[in-house]
Protein backbone atom coordinates (compact mmCIF):
# COMPACT_ATOMS: atom_id res chain seq x y z
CA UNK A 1 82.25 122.61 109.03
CA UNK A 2 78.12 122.41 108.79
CA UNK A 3 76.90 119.59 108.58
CA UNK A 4 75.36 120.16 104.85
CA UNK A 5 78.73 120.56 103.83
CA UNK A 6 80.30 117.62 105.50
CA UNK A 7 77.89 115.27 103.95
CA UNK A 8 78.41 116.74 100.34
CA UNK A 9 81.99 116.13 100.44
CA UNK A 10 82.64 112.83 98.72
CA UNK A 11 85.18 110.34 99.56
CA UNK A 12 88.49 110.38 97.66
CA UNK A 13 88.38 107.66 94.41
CA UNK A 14 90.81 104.70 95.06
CA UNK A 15 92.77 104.61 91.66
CA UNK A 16 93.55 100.61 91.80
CA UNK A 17 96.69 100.04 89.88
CA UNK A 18 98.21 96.20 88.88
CA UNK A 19 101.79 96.04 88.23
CA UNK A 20 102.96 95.71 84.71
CA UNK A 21 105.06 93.00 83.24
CA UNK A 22 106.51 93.34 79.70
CA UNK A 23 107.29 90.21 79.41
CA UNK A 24 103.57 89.67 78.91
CA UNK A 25 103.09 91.02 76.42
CA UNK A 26 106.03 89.81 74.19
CA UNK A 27 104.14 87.08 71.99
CA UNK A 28 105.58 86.99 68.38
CA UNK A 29 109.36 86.42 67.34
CA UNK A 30 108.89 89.62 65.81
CA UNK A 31 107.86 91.79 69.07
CA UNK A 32 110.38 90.47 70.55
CA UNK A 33 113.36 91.15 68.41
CA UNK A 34 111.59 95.27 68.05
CA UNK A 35 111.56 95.04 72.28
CA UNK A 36 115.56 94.00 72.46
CA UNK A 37 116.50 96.63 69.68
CA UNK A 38 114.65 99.23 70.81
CA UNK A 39 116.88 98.82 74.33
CA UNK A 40 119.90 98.61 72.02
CA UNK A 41 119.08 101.93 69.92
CA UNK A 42 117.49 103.85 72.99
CA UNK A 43 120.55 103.13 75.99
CA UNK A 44 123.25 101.38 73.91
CA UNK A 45 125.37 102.05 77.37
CA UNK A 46 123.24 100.93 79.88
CA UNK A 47 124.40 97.20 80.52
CA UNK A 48 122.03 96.16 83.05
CA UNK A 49 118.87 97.62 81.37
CA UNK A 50 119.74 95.35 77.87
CA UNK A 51 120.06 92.23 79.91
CA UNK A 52 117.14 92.60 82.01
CA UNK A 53 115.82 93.26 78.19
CA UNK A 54 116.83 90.19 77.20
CA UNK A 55 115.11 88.75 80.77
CA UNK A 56 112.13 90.25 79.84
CA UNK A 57 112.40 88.50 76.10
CA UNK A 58 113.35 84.85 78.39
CA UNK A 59 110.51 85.41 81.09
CA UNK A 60 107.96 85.63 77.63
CA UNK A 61 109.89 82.50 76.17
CA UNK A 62 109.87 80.56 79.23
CA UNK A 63 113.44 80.82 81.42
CA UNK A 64 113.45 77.16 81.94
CA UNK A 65 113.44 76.19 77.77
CA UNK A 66 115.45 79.26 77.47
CA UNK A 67 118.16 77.90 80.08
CA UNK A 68 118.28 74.60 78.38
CA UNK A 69 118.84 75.83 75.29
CA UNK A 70 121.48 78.29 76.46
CA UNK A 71 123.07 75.80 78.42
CA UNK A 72 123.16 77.07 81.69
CA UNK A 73 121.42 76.57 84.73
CA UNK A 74 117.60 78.72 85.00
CA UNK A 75 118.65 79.93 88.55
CA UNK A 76 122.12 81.56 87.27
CA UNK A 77 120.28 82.69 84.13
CA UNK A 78 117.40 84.60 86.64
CA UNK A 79 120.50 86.21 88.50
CA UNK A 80 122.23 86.59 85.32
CA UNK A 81 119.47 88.66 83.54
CA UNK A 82 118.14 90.68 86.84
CA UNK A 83 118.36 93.93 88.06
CA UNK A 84 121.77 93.08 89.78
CA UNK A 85 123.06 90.82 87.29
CA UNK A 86 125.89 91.47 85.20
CA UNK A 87 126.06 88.28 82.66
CA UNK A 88 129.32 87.99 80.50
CA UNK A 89 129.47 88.44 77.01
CA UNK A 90 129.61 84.97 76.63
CA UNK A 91 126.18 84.54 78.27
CA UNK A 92 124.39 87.25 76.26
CA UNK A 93 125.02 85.76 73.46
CA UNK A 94 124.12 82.44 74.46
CA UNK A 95 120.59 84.06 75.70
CA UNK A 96 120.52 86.29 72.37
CA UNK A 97 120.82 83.09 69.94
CA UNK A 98 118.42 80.48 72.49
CA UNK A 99 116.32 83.28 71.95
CA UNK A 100 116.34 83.79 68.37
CA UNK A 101 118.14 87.14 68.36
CA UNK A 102 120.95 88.09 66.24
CA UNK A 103 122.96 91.29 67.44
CA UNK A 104 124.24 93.05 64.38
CA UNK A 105 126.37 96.10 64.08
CA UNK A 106 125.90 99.91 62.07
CA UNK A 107 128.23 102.67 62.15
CA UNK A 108 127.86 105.22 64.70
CA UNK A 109 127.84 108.91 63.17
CA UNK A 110 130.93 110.35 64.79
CA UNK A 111 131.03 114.60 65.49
């Protein structure tokens, strides 16, 4: 390659990237609730992804208040609500009403 040519080719731009966190973001009572039933309308089946909603919705909240006020220890309620978690029904709703959620029901349109 001549030399001209190796000096005009530039260096490749670094893209720096930061990881995101939802949980973040999640300030109002309001975003909240629209982050847990937007999991609920989007992947009604996918277990895991609703509770590590509801994680997401704790993390913003603060796990330890959201523990207490669940009644259950913050380090079961982390492996509760994480990737690998699988809470009972019991716990959800625990989680869902320390939160301030209520879970409601509609009529699915049958074929």
């Amino acid at each position: 390659m001549p030399k001209s040519a190796k000096s005009a080719a530039k260096k490749p731009v670094r893209t720096r990237t930061t990881s995101y966190d939802v949980a973040e973001h999640l300030r109002t009572p309001d975003e909240m609730a629209a982050y847990f039933d937007a999991w609920l309308e989007e992947a009604p089946n996918d277990a895991a992804g609703i509770a590590r909603a509801l994680g997401d919705i704790a993390r913003a909240k603060g796990m330890t208040q959201v523990a207490r006020d669940a009644g259950v220890s913050r380090e079961s309620l982390y492996r509760a609500l994480s990737a690998e978690g699988n809470p009972s029904f019991a716990t959800v709703l625990k989680v869902a009403t320390a939160l301030g959620l209520k879970l409601r029901a509609e009529a699915a349109l049958v074929d």
